[in-house]
Protein backbone atom coordinates (compact mmCIF):
# COMPACT_ATOMS: atom_id res chain seq x y z
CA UNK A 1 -11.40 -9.11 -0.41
CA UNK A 2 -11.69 -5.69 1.87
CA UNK A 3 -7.74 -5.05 2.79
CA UNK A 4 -6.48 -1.62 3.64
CA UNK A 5 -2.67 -0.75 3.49
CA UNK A 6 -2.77 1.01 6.47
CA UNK A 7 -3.32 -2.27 8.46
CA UNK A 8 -1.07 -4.14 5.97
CA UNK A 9 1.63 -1.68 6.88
CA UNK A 10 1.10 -1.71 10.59
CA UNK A 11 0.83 -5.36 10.87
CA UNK A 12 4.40 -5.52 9.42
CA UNK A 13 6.02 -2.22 10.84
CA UNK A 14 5.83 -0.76 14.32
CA UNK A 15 4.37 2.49 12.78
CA UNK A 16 4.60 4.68 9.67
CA UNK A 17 8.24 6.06 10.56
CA UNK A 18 9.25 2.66 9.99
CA UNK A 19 7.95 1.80 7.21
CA UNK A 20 8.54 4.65 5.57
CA UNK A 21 12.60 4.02 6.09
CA UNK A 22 12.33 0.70 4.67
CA UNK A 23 10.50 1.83 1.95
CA UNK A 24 13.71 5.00 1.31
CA UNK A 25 10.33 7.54 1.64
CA UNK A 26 10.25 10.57 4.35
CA UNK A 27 7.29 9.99 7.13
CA UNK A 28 4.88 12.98 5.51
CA UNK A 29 4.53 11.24 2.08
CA UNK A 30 4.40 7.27 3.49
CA UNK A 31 1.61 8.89 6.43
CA UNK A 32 -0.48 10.81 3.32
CA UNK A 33 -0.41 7.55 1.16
CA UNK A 34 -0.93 5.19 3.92
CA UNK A 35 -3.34 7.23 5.20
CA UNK A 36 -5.13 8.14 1.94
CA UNK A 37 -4.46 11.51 1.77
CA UNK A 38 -2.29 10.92 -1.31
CA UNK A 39 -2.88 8.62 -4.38
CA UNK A 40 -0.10 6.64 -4.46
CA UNK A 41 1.66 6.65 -8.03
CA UNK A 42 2.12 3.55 -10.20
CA UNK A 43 5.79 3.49 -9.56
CA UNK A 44 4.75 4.30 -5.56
CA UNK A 45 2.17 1.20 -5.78
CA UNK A 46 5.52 -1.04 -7.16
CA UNK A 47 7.30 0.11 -4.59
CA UNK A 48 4.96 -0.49 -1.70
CA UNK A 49 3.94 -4.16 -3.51
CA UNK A 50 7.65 -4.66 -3.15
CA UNK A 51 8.39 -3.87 0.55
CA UNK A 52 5.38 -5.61 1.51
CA UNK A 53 6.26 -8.84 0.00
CA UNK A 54 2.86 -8.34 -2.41
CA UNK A 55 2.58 -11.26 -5.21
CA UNK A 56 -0.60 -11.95 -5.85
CA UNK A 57 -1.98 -10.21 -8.12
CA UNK A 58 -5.62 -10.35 -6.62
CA UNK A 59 -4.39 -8.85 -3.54
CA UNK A 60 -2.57 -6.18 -5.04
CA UNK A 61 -5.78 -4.92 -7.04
CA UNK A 62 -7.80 -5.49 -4.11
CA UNK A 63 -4.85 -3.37 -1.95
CA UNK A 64 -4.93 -0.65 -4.33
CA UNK A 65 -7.86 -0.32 -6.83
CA UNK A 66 -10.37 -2.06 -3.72
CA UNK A 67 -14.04 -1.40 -5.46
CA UNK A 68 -12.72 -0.05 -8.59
CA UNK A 69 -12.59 -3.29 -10.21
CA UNK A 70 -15.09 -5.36 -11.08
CA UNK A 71 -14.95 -8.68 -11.92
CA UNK A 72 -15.84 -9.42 -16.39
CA UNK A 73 -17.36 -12.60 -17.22
């Protein structure tokens, strides 16, 4: 699964600005984390997981740990 927040978060919001009001962030931190200038923290991932309706587990890891995890047998 190859997802990137950035086009989770524009495919939902008009831009950053916006998503970073619904979200109660200012623009510079929602742009750096978005844009992966920032690691977001765990409570920041809960957060984001929450605005952006996230779920699924499996999408969330893939979202925010991408290669990181691999899968144990």
């Amino acid at each position: 699964m190859n997802i990137s927040l950035r086009g989770m978060v524009l495919d939902r919001y008009a831009n950053i600005t916006e998503f970073a009001h619904a979200i109660g962030w200012n623009r510079k931190k929602a742009s750096d984390i978005v844009n992966r200038r920032r690691r977001p923290s765990a409570h920041d991932m809960e957060e984001i997981a929450h605005v952006m309706d996230i779920r699924d587990d499996r999408t969330f890891m893939a979202l925010f740990f991408g290669n990181q995890v691999h899968k144990v047998d």
